[in-house]
Protein backbone atom coordinates (compact mmCIF):
# COMPACT_ATOMS: atom_id res chain seq x y z
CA UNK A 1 -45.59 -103.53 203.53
CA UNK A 2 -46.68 -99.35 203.02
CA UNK A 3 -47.62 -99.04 199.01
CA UNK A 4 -45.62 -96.87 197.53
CA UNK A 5 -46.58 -93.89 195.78
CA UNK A 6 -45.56 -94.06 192.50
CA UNK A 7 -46.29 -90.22 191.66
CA UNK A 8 -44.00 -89.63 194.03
CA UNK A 9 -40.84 -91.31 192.76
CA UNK A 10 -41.66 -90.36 188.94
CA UNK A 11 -43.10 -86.72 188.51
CA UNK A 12 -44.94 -88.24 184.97
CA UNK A 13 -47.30 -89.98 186.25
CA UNK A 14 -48.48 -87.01 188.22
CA UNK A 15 -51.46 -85.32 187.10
CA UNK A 16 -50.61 -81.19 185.79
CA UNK A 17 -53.06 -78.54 187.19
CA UNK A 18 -56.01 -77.60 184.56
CA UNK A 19 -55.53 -73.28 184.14
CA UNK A 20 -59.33 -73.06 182.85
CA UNK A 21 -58.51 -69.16 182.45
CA UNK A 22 -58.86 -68.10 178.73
CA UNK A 23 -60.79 -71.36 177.43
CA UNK A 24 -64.39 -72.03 176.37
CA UNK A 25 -66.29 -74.84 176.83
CA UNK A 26 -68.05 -76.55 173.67
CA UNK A 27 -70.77 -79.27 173.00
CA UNK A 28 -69.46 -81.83 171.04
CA UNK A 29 -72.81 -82.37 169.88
CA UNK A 30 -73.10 -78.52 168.09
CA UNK A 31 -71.11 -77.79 164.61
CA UNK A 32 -68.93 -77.39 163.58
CA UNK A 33 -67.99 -80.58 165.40
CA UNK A 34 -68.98 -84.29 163.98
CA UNK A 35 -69.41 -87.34 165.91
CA UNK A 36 -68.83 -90.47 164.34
CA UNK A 37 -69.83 -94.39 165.07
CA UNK A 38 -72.38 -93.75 167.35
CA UNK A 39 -76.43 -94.03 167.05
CA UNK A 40 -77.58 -90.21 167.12
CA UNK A 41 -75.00 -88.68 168.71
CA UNK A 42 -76.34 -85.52 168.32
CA UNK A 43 -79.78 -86.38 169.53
CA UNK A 44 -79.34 -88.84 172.32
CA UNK A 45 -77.72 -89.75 175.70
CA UNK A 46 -75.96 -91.20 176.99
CA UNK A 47 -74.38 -92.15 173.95
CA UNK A 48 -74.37 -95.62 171.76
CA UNK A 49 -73.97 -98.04 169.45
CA UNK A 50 -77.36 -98.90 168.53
CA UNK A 51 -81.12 -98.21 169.70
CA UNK A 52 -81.65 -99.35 172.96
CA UNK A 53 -84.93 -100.90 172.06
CA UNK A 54 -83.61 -103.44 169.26
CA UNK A 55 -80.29 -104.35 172.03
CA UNK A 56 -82.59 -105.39 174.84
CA UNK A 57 -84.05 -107.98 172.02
CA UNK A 58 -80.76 -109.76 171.36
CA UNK A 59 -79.18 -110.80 174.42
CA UNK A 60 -77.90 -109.53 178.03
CA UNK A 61 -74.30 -108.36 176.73
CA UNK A 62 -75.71 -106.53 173.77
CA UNK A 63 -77.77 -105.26 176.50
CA UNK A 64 -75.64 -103.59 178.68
CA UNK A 65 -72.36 -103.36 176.23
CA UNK A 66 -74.48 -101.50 173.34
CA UNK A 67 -73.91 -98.39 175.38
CA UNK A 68 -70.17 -98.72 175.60
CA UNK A 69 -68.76 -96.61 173.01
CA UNK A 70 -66.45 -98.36 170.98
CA UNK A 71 -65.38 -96.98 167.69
CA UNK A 72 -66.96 -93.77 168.68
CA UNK A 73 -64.97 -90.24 167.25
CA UNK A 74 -65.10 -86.68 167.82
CA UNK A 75 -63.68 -84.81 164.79
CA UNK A 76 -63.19 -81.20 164.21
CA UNK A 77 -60.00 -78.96 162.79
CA UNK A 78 -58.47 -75.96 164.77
CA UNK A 79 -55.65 -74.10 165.56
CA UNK A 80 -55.99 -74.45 169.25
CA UNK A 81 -53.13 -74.34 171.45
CA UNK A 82 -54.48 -77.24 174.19
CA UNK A 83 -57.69 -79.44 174.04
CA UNK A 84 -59.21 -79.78 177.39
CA UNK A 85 -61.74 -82.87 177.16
CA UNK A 86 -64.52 -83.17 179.43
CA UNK A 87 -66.17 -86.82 180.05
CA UNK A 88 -68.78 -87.67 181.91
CA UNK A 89 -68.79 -91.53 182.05
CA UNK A 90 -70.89 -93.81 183.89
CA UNK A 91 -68.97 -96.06 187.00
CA UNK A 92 -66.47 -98.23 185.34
CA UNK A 93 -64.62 -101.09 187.32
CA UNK A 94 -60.98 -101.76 186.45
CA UNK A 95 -59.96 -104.64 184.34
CA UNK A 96 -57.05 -106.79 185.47
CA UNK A 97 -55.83 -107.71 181.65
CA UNK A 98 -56.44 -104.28 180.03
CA UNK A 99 -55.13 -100.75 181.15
CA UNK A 100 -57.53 -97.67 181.88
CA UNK A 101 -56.47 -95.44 178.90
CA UNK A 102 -58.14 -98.26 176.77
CA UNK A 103 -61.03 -99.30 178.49
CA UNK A 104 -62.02 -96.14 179.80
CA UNK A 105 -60.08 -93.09 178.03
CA UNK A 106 -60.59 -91.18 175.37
CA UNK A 107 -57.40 -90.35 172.88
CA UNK A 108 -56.16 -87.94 170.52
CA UNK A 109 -54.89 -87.58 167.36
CA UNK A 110 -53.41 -84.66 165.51
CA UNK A 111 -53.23 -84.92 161.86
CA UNK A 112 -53.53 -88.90 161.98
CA UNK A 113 -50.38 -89.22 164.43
CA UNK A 114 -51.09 -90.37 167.97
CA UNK A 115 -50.77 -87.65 170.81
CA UNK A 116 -51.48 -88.90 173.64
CA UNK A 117 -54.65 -89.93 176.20
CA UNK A 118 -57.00 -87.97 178.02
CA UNK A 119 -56.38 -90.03 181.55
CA UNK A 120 -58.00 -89.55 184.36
CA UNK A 121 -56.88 -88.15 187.36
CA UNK A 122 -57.46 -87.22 191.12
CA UNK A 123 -56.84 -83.64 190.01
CA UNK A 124 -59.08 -83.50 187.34
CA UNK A 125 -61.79 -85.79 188.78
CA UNK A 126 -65.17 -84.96 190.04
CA UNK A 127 -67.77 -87.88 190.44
CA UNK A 128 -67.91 -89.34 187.38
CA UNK A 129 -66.64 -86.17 185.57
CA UNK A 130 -63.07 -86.26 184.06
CA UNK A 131 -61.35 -83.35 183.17
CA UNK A 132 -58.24 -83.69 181.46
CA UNK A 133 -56.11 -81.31 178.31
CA UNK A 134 -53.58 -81.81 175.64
CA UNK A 135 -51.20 -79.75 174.50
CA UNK A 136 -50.54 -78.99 170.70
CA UNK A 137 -47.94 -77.16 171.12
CA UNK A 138 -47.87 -74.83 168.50
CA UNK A 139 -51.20 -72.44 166.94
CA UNK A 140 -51.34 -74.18 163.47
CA UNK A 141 -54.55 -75.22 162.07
CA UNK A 142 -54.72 -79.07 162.59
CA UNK A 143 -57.28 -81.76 162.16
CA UNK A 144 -58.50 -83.29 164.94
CA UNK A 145 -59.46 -86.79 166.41
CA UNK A 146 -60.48 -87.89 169.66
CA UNK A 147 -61.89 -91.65 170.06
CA UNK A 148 -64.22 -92.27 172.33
CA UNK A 149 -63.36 -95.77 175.05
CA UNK A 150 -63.77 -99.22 174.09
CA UNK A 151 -65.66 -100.35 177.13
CA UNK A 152 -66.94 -97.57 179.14
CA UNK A 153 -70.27 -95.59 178.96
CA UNK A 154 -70.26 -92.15 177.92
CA UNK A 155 -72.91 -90.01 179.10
CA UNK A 156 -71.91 -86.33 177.87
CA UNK A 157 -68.48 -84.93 176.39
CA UNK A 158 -67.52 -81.28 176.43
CA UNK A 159 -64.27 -80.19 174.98
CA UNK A 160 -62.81 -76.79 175.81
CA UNK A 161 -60.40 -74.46 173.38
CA UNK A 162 -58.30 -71.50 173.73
CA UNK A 163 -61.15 -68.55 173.40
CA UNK A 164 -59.53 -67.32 170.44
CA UNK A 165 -58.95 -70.59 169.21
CA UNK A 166 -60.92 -71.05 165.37
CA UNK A 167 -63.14 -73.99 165.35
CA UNK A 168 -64.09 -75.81 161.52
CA UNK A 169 -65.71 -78.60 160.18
CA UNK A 170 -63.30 -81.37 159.60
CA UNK A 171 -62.24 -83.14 156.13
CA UNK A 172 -65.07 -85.19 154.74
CA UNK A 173 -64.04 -88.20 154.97
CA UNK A 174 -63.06 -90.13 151.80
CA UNK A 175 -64.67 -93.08 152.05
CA UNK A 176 -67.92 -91.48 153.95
CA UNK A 177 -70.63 -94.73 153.88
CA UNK A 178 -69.30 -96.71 157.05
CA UNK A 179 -67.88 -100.01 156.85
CA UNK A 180 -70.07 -102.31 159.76
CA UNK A 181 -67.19 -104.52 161.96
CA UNK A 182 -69.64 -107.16 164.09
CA UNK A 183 -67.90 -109.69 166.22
CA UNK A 184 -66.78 -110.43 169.90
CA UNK A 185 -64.57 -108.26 172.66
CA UNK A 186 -61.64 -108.59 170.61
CA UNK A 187 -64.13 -106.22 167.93
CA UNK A 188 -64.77 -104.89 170.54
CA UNK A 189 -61.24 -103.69 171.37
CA UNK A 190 -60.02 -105.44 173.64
CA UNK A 191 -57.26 -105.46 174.83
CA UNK A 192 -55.81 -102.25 173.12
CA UNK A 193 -53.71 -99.69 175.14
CA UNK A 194 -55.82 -96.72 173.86
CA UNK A 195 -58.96 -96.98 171.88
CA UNK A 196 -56.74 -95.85 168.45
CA UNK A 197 -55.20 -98.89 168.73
CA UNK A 198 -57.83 -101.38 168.50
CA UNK A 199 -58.01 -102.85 164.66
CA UNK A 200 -61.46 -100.75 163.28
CA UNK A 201 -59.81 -97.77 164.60
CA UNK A 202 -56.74 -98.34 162.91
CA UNK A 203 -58.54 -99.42 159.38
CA UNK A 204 -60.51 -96.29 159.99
CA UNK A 205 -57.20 -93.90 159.69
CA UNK A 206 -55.43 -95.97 157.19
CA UNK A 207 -58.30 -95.96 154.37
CA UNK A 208 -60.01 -92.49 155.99
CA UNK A 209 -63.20 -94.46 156.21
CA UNK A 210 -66.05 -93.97 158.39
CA UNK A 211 -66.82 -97.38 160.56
CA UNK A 212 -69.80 -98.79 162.99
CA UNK A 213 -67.78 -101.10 165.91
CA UNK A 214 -70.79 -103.87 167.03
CA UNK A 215 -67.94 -105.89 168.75
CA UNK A 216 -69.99 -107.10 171.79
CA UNK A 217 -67.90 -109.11 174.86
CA UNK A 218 -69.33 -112.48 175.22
CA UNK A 219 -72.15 -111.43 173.03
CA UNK A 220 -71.58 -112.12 169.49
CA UNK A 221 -73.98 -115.03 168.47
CA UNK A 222 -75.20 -113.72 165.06
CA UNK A 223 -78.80 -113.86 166.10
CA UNK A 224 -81.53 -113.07 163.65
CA UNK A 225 -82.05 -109.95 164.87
CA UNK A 226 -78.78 -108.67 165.43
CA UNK A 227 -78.15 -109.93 161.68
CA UNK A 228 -81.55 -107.94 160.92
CA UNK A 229 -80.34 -105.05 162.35
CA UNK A 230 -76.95 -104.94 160.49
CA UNK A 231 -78.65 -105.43 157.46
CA UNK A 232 -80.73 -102.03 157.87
CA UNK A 233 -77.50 -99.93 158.15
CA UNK A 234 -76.34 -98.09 155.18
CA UNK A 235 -72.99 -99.46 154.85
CA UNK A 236 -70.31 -100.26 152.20
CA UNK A 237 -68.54 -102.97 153.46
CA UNK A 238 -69.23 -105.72 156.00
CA UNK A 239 -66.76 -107.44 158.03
CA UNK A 240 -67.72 -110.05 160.59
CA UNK A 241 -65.45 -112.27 163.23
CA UNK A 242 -67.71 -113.90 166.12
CA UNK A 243 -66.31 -117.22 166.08
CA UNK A 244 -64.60 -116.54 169.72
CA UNK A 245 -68.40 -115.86 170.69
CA UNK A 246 -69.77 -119.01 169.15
CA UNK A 247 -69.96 -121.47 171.76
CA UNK A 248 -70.20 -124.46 169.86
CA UNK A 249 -69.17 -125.62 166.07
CA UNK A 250 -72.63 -126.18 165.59
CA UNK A 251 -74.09 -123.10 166.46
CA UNK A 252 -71.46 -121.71 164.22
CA UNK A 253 -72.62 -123.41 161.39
CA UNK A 254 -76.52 -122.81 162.23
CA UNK A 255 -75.83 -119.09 162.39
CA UNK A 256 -72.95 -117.94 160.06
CA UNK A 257 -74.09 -118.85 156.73
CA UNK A 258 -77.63 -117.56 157.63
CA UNK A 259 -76.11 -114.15 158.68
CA UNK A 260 -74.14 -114.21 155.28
CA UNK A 261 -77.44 -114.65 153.55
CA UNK A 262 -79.44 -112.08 155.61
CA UNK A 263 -76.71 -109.01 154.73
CA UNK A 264 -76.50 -110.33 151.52
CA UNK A 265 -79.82 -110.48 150.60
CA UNK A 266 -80.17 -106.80 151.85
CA UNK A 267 -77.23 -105.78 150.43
CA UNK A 268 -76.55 -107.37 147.13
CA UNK A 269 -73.27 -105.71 145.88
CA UNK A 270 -71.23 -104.73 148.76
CA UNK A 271 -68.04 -106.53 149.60
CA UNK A 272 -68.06 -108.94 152.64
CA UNK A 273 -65.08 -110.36 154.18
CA UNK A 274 -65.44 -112.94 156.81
CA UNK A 275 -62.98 -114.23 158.97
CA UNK A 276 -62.06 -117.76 161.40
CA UNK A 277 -60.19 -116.54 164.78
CA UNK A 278 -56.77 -115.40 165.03
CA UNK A 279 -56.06 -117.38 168.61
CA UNK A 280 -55.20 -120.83 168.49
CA UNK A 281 -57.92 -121.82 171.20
CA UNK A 282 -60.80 -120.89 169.00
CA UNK A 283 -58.88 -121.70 165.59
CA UNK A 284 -59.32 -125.13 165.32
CA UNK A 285 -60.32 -127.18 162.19
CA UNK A 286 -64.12 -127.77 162.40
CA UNK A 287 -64.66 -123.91 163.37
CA UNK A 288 -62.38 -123.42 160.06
CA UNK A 289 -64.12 -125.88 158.21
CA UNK A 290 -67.93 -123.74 158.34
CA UNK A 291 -66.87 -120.36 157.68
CA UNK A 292 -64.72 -121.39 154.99
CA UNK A 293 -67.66 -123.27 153.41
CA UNK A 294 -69.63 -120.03 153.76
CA UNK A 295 -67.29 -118.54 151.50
CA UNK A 296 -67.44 -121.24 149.36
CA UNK A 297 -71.10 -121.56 148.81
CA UNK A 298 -71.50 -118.15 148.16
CA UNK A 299 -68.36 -118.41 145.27
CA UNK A 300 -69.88 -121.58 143.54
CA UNK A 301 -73.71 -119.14 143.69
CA UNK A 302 -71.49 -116.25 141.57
CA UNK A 303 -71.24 -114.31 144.14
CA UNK A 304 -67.79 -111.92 143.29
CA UNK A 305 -67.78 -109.94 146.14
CA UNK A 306 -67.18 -111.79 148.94
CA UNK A 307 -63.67 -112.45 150.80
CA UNK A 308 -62.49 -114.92 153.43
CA UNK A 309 -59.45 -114.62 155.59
CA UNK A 310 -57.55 -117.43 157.45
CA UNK A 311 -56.91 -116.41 161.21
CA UNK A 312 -53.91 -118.38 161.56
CA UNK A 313 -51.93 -116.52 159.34
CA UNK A 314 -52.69 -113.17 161.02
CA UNK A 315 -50.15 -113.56 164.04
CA UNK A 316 -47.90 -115.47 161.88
CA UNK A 317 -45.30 -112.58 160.47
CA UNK A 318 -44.46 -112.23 164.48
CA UNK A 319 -45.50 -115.38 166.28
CA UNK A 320 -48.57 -116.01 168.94
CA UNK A 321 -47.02 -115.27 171.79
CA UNK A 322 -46.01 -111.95 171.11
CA UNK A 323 -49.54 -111.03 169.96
CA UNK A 324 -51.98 -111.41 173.20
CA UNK A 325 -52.35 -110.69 176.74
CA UNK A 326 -54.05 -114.44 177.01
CA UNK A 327 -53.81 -115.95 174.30
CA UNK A 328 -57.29 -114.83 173.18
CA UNK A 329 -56.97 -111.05 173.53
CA UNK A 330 -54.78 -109.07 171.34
CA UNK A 331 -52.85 -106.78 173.02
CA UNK A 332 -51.69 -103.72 170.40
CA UNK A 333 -49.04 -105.71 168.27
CA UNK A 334 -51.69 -108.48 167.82
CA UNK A 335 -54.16 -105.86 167.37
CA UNK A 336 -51.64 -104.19 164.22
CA UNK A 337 -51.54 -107.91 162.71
CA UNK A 338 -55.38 -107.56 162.72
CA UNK A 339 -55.16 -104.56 161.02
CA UNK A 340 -52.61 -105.33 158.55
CA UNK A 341 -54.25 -109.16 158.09
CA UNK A 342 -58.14 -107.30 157.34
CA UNK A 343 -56.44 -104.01 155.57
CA UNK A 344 -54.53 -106.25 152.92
CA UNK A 345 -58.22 -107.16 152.09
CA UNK A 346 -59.77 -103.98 151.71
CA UNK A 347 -56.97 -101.91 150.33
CA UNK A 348 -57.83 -104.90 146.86
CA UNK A 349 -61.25 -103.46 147.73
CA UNK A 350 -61.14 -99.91 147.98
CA UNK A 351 -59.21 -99.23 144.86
CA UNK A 352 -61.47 -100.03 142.89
């Protein structure tokens, strides 16, 4: 049988023609432009989530995931007419569970509404180089937001505007100290659609909070170190899921109560929410039963600030099976259950 292509039958999925006449080019590491989520963007390459030297210390995914750059943003406000973005990633393969514009695409948002992906395409493709614009659609000053892809390496990111286009700074953002999100590949983002989909994203535009994404796949063991490390960040919330990663109940319960204490003790006043897995592979009583009794430890030792959520009443309002791709990875409805299961928490906390 010949494959058919598809570009052929349906004119959308063919790539448009880049007119680079009348555009300039633009670091995304020079103002007014602000990158967000990632360990000195401005200073670095290829970008990250964390110094290279404390990742190699933890274990092999932290290793080689710490460079994908999940929960990274570009943010800026203009008036252009289209957004040309240009990525230089490092060699990605394709997943079989999870589409391109999530693992390895960035997307946009204009004025906190979803426009569309930057996707890659023969057209627009050189190497590892990706070329690909937006249109706006009108010449109204807007604020911008690209996010960076949940599992693919970014080594450089240009962005191109109409010449006359005006470039600012965008809106601080209101809650500016970053809320830390450590866990497994569903932290991660997997399996979202686009990267604006995956839960820390979407807690991100709903409370207009900055956010650090150390979801690792595979790689979420709450060692010491990584603990260590979290606990060094200036953050002012801490959220952590790894119970997918944990392989065992009892390494569970030999490392979540001692990463509790670790943040805790380094961080005496901010509000921690902790959470047992959403799945019903992973959600299973004795896994429950220690984070639970984390929680409750730290309530009977006065500690007011602390918050534990139940995973099997996140997919609950809609039902499991709508909720995952395999029953362990949310696809984007499961991933809005996340959001709306964690945001219920911190909406009590951000009031204040």
């Amino acid at each position: 049988m010949s494959k058919i292509d598809i570009t052929k039958i349906d004119k959308n999925f063919l790539g448009e023609e880049i007119i680079y006449d009348g555009m300039t080019f633009h670091n995304v590491s020079e103002e007014p432009f602000q990158v967000h989520g990632l360990y000195r963007p401005n200073e670095e390459r290829p970008f990250k989530r964390m110094p290279t030297e404390v990742a190699e210390k933890i274990n092999p995914s932290v290793s080689a995931l710490h460079r994908h750059t999940s929960g990274g943003r570009i943010r800026f406000r203009t008036n252009a007419n289209q957004i040309l973005l240009r990525s230089v990633l490092t060699p990605f393969d394709n997943m079989d569970h999870m589409p391109k514009t999530g693992f390895a695409c960035f997307d946009l948002y204009v004025d906190g509404e979803y426009k569309n992906s930057f996707r890659h395409s023969s057209k627009r493709t050189y190497g590892n180089t990706y070329d690909s614009t937006i249109t706006i659609g009108d010449k109204e000053m807007h604020d911008i937001l690209i996010n960076f892809p949940l599992y693919n390496g970014v080594d450089d990111v240009f962005i191109a505007l109409d010449d006359d286009a005006v470039i600012e700074a965008p809106k601080p953002y209101t809650h500016a100290k970053p809320f830390v999100v450590y866990g497994s590949s569903i932290t991660q983002g997997g399996c979202a659609s686009h990267p604006g989909n995956a839960f820390p994203n979407q807690l991100s535009r709903r409370f207009d909070i900055d956010f650090i994404n150390l979801g690792f796949s595979s790689g979420g063991f709450a060692e010491v170190e990584m603990a260590e490390y979290i606990a060094s960040l200036d953050m002012s919330l801490f959220l952590f899921d790894y119970d997918h990663n944990a392989p065992t109940t009892e390494h569970l319960e030999e490392t979540h109560e001692r990463m509790f204490k670790i943040i805790r003790k380094q961080h005496p006043d901010i509000p921690i929410i902790m959470a047992t897995a959403a799945d019903s592979f992973f959600n299973v009583d004795e896994r429950r039963a220690v984070i639970k009794r984390t929680y409750d430890n730290a309530v009977a030792s006065g500690d007011k600030n602390v918050y534990y959520i139940d995973g099997r009443t996140i997919y609950a309002p809609v039902g499991r099976s709508l909720c995952t791709v395999d029953h362990i990875h949310p696809n984007d409805i499961g991933f809005l259950m996340m959001a709306n299961a964690y945001g219920k928490v911190m909406e009590t906390i951000l009031k204040h």
